[in-house]
N, C-alpha and C. Protein backbone atom coordinates (compact mmCIF):
# COMPACT_ATOMS: atom_id res chain seq x y z
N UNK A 1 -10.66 -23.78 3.13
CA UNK A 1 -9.71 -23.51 2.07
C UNK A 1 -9.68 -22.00 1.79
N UNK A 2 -8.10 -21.53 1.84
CA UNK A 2 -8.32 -20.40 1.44
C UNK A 2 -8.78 -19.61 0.03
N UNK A 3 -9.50 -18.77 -0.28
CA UNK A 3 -9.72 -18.15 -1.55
C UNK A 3 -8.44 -17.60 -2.03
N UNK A 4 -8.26 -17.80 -3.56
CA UNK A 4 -7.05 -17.10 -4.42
C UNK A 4 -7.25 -15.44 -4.01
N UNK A 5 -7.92 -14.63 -3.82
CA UNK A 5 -8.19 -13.62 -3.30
C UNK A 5 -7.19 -13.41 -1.99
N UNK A 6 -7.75 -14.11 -1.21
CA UNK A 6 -7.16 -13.58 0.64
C UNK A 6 -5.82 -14.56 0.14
N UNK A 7 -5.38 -15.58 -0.84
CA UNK A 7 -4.40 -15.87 -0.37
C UNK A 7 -3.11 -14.88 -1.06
N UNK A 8 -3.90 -14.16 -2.30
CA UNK A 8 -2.82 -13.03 -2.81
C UNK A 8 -2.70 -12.20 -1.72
N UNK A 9 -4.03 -11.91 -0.81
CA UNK A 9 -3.25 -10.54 0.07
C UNK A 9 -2.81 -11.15 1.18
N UNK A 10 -2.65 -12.12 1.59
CA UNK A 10 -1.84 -13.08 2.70
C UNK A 10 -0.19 -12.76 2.18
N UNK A 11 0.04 -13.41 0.63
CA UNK A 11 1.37 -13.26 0.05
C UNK A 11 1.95 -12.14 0.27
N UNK A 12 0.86 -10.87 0.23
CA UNK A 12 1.26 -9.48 -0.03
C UNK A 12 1.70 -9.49 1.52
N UNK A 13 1.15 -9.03 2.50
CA UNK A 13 1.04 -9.03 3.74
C UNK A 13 2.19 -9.27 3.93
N UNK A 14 3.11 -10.57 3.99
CA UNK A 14 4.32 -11.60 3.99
C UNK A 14 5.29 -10.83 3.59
N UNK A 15 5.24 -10.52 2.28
CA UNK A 15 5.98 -9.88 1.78
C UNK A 15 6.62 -8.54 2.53
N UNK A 16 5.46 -7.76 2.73
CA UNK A 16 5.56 -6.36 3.41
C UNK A 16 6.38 -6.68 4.74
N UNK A 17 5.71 -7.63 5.51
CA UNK A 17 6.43 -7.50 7.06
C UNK A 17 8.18 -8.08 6.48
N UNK A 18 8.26 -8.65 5.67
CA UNK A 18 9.76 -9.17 5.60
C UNK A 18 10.53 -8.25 5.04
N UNK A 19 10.05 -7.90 4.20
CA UNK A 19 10.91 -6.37 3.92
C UNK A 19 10.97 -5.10 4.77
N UNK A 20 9.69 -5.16 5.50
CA UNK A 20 9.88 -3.70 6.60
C UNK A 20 11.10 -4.42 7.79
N UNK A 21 11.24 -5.82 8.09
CA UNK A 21 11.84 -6.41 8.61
C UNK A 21 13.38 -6.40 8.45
N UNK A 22 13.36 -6.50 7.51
CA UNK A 22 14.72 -6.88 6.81
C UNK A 22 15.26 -5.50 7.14
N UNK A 23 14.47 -4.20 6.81
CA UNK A 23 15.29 -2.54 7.14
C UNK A 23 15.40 -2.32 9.05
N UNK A 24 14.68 -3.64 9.57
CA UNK A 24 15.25 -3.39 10.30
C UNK A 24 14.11 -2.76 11.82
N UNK A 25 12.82 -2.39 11.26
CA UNK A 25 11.61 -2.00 11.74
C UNK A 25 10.91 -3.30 12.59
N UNK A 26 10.43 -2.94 13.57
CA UNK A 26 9.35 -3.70 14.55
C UNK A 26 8.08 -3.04 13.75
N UNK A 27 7.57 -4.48 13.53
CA UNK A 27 6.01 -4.54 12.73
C UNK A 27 5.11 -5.71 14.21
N UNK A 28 3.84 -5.05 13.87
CA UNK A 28 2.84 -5.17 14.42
C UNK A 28 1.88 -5.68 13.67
N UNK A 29 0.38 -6.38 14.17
CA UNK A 29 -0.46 -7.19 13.29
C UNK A 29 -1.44 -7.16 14.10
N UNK A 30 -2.41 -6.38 13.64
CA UNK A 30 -3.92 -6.32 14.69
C UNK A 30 -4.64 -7.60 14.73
N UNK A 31 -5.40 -7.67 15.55
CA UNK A 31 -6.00 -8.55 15.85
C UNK A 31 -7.14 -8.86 15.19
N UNK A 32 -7.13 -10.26 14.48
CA UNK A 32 -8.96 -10.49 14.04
C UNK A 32 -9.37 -9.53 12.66
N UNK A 33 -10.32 -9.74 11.89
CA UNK A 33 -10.54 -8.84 10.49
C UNK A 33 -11.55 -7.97 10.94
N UNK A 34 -11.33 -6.81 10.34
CA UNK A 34 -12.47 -5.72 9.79
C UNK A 34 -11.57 -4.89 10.79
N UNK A 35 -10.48 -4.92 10.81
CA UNK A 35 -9.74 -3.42 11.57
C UNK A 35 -9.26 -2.57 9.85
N UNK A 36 -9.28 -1.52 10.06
CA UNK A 36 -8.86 -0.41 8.73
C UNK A 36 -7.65 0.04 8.63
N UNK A 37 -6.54 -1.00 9.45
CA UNK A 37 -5.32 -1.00 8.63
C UNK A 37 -4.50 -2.60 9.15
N UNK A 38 -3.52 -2.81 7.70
CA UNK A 38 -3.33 -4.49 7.87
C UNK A 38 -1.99 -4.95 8.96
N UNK A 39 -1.18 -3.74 9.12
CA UNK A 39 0.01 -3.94 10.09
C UNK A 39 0.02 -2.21 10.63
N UNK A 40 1.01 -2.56 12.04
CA UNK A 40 1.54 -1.11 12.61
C UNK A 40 2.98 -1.37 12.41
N UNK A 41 3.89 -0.24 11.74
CA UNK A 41 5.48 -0.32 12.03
C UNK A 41 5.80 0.54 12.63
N UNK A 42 6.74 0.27 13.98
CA UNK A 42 7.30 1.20 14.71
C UNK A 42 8.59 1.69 14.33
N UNK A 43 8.45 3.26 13.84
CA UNK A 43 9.04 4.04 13.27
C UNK A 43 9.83 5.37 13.83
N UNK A 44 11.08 4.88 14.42
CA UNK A 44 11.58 5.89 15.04
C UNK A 44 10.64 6.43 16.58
N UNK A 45 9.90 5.00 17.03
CA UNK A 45 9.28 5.16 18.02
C UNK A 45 7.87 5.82 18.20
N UNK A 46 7.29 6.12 16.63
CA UNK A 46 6.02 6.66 16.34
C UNK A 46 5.50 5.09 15.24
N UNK A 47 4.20 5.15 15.78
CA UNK A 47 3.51 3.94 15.28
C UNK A 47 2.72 4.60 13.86
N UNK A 48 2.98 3.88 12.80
CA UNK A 48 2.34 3.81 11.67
C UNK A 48 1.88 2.92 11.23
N UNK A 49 0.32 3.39 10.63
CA UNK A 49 -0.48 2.67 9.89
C UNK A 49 -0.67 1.87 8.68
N UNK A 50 -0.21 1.18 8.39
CA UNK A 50 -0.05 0.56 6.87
C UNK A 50 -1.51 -0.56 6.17
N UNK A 51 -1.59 0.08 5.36
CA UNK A 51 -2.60 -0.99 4.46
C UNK A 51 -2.40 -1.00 3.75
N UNK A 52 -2.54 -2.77 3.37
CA UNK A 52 -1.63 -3.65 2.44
C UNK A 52 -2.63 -3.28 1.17
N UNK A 53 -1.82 -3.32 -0.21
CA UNK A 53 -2.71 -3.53 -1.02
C UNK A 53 -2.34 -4.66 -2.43
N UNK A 54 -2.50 -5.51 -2.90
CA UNK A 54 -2.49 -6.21 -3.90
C UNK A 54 -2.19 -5.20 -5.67
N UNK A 55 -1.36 -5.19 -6.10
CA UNK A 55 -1.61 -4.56 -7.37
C UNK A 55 -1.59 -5.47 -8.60
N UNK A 56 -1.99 -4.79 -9.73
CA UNK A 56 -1.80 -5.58 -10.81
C UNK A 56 -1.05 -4.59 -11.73
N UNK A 57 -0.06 -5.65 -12.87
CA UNK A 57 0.96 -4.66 -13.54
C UNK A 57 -0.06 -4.94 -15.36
N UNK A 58 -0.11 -4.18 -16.03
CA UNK A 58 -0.13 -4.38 -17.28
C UNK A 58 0.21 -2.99 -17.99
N UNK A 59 1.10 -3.01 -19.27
CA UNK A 59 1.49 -1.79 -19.96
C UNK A 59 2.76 -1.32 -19.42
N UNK A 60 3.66 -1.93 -18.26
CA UNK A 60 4.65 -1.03 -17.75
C UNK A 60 3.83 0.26 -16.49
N UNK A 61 3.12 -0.56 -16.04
CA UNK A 61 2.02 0.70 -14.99
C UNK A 61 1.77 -0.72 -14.11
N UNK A 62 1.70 -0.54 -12.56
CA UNK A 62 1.24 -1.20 -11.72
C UNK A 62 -0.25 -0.35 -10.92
N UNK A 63 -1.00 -0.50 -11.22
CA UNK A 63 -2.57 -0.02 -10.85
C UNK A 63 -2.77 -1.02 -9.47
N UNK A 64 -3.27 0.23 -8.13
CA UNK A 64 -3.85 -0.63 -7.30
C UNK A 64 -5.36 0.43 -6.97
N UNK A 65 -5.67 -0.29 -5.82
CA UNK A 65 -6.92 0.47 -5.03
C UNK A 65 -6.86 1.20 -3.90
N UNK A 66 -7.38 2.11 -3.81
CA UNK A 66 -6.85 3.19 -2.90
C UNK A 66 -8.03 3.32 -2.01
N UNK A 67 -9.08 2.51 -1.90
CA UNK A 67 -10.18 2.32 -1.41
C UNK A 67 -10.63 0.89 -1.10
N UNK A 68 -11.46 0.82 0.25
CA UNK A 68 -12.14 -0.58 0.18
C UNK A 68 -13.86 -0.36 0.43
N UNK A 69 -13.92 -1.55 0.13
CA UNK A 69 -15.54 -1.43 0.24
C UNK A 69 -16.32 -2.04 1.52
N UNK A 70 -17.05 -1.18 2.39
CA UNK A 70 -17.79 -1.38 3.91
C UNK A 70 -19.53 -1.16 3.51
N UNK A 71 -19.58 -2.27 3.97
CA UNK A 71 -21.28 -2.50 3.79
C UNK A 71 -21.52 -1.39 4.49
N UNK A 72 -23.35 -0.86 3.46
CA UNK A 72 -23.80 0.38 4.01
C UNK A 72 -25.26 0.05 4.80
N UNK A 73 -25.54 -0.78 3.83
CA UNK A 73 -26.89 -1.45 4.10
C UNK A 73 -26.99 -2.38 3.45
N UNK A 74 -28.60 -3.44 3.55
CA UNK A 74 -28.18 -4.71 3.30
C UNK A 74 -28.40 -4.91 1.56
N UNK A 75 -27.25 -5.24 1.30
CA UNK A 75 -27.14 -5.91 -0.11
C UNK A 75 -26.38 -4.61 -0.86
N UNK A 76 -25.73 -3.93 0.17
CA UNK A 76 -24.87 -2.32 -1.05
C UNK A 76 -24.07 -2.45 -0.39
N UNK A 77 -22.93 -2.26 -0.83
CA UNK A 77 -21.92 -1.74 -0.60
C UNK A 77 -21.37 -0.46 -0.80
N UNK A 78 -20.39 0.47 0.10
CA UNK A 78 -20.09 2.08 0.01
C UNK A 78 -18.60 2.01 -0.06
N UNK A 79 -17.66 2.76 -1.12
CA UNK A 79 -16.66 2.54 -1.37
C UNK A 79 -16.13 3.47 0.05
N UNK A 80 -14.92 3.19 0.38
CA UNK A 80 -14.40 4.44 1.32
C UNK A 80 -13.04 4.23 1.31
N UNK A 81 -12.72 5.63 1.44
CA UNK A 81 -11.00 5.79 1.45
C UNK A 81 -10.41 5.32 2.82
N UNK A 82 -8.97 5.36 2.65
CA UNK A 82 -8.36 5.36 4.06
C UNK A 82 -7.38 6.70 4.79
N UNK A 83 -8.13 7.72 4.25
CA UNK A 83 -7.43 9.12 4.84
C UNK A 83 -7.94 8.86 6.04
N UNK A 84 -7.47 9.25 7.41
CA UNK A 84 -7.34 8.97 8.48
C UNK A 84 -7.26 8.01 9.45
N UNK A 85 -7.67 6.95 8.58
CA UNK A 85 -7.87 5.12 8.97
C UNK A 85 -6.12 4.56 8.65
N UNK A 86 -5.70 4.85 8.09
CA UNK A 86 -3.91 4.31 7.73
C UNK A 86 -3.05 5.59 7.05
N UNK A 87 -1.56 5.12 7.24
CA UNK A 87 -0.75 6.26 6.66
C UNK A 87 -0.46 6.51 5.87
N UNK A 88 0.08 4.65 5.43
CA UNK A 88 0.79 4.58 4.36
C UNK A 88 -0.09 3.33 3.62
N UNK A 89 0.48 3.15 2.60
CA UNK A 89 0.22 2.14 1.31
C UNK A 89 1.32 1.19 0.99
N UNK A 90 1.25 -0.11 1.54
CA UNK A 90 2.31 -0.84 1.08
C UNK A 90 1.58 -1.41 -0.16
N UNK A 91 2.28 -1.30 -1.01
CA UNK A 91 1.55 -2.20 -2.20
C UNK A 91 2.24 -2.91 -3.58
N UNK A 92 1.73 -4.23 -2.92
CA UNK A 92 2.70 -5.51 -3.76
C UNK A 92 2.56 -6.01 -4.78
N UNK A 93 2.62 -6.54 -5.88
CA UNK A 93 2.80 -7.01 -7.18
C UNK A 93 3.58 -8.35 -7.03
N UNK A 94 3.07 -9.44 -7.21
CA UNK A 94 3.83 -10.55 -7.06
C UNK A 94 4.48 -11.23 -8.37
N UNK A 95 4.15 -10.69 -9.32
CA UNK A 95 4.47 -11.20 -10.75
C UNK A 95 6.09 -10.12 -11.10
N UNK A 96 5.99 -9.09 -10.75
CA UNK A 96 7.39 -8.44 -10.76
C UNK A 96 8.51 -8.89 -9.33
N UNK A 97 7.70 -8.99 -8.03
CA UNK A 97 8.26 -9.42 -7.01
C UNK A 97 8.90 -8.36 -6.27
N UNK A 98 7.95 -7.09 -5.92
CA UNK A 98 8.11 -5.73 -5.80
C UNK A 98 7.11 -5.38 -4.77
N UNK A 99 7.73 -4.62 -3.92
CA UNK A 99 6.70 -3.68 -2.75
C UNK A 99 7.01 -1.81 -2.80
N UNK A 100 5.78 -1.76 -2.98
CA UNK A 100 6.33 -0.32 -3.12
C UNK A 100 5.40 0.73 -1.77
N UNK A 101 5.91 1.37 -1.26
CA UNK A 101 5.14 2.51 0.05
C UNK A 101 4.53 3.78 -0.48
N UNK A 102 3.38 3.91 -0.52
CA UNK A 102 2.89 5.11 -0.35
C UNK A 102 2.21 5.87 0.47
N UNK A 103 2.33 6.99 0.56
CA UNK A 103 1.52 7.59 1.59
C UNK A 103 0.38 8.20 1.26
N UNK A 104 -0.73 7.49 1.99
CA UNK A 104 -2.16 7.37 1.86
C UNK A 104 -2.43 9.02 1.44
N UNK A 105 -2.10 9.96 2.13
CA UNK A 105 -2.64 11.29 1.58
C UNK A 105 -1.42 11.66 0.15
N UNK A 106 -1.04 10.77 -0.25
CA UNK A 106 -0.23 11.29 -1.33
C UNK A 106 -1.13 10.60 -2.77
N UNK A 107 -2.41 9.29 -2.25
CA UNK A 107 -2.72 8.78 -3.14
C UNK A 107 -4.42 9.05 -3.43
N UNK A 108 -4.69 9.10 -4.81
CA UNK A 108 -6.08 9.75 -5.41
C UNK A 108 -6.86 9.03 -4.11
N UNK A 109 -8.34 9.14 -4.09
CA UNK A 109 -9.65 8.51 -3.46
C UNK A 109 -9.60 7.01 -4.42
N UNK A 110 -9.62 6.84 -5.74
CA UNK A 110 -9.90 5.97 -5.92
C UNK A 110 -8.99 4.97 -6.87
N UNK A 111 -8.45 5.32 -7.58
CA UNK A 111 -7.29 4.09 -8.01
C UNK A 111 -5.88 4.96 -8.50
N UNK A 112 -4.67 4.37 -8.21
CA UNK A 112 -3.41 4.56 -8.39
C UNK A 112 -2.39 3.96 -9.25
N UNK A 113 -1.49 4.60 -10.18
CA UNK A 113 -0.86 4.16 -10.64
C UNK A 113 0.04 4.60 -10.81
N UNK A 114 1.20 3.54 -10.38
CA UNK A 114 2.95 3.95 -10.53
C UNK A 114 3.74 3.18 -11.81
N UNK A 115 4.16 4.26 -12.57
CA UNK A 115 4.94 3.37 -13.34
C UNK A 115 6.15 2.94 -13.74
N UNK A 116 6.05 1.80 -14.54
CA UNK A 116 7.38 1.25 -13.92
C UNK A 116 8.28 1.64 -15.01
N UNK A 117 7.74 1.64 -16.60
CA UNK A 117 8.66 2.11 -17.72
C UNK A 117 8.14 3.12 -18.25
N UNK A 118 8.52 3.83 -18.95
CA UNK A 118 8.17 5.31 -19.38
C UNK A 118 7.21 4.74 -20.69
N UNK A 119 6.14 5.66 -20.61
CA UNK A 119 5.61 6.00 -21.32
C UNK A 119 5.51 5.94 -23.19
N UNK A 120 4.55 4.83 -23.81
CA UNK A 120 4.89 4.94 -24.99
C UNK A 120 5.04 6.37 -25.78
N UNK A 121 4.03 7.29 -25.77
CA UNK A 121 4.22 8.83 -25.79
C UNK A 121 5.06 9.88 -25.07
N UNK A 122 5.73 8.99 -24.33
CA UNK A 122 7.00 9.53 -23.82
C UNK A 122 6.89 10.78 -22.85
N UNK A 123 5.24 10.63 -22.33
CA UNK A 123 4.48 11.69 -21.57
C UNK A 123 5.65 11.21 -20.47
N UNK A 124 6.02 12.71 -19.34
CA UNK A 124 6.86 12.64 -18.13
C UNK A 124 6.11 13.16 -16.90
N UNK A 125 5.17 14.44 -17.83
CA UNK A 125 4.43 15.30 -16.44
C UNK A 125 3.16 14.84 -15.60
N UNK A 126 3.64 14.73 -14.60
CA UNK A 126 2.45 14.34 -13.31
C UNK A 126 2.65 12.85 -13.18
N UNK A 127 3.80 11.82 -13.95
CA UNK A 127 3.84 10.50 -13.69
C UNK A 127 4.70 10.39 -12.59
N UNK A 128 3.72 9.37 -11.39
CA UNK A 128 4.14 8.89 -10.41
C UNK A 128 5.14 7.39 -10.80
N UNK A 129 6.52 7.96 -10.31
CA UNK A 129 7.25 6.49 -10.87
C UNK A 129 7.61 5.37 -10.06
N UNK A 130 7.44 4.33 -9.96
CA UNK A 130 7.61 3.11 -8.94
C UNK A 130 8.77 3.38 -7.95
N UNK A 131 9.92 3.36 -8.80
CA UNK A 131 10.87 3.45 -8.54
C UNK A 131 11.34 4.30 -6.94
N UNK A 132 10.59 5.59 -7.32
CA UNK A 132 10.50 6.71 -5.89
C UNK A 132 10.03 6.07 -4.88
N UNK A 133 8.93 4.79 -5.23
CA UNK A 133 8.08 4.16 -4.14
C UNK A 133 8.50 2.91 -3.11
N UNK A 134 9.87 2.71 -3.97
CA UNK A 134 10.19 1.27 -3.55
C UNK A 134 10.16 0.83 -1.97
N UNK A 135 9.74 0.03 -1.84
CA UNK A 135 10.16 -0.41 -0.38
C UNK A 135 11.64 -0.50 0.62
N UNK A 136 11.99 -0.50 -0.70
CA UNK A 136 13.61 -1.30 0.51
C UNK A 136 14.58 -0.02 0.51
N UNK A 137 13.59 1.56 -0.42
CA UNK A 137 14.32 2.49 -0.47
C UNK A 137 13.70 4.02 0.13
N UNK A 138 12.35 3.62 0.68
CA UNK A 138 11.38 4.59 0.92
C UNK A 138 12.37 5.51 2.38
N UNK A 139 11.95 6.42 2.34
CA UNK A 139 12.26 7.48 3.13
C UNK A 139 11.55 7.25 4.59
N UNK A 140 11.32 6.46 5.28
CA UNK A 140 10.70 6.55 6.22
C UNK A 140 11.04 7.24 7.58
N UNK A 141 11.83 7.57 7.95
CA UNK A 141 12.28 8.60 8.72
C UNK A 141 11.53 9.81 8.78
N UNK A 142 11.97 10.39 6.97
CA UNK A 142 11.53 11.70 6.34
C UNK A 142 10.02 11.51 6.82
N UNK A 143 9.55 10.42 6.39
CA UNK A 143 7.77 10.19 6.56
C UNK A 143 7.30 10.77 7.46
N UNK A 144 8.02 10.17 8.71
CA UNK A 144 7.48 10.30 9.72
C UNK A 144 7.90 11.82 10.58
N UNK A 145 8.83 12.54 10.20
CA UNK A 145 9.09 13.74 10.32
C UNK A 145 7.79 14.48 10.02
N UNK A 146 7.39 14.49 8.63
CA UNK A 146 6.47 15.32 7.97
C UNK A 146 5.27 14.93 8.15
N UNK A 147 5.22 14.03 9.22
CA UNK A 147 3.39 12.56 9.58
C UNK A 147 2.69 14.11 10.34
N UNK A 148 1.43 14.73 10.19
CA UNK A 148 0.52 15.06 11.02
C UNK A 148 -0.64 14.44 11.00
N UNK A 149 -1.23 13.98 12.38
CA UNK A 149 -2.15 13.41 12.61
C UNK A 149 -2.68 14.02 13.96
């Protein structure tokens, strides 16, 4: 039986390939678990890295993780980023019914947040807004123009 866990990032996963689908992109799906990114989309004939991520919305802010955790030794766990392991950040919210792309060096080491309505203090500066992130509107072309690896 699957866990409510793997089956939210199964949903997420789903989600992502049908929408990178729908624009029209050849998506890819590695083989077997413990690879450090969840799909490849072929992008103007350059392969990109995507890892999926699950978010949660509360306040008008969708917060995800910008990190996973790889055993270090036995019984610890070591948080680690995905700067050089993936490109981008697909990351889904199933309660709004939203995918949004980011690019992994565009996002902190350790948690992210895009939001979706402005601000009760009506703060504007340095807010990352969903909207720029959307999936079905992301720049991926541009992406991959400006991709060094």
């Amino acid at each position: 039986m699957t866990s409510p866990t793997n089956r939210k990032g199964n949903q997420a996963l789903s989600a992502v390939v049908l929408g990178l689908s729908k624009r029209g992109y050849e998506v890819y799906l590695p083989f077997g678990d413990g690879t450090s990114t969840d799909l490849v989309v072929d992008i103007d004939t350059k392969l990109i890295r995507v890892q999926v991520k699950t978010a949660r919305a509360k306040d008008g802010v969708i917060v995800f993780r910008c990190y996973s955790f790889s055993p270090n030794s036995p019984g610890r766990r070591q948080a680690r980023t995905y700067v050089g392991k993936a490109d981008l950040f697909a990351v889904c919210n199933q309660a709004i019914g939203k995918c949004y792309i980011v690019p992994v060096n565009d996002a902190p080491s350790f948690t992210m947040s895009l939001r979706l309505q402005p601000a009760e203090n009506n703060q504007d500066i340095g807010i990352k807004w969903a909207k720029d992130y959307e999936l079905e509107t992301f720049d991926f072309p541009g992406f991959v123009r400006n991709i060094t690896r």
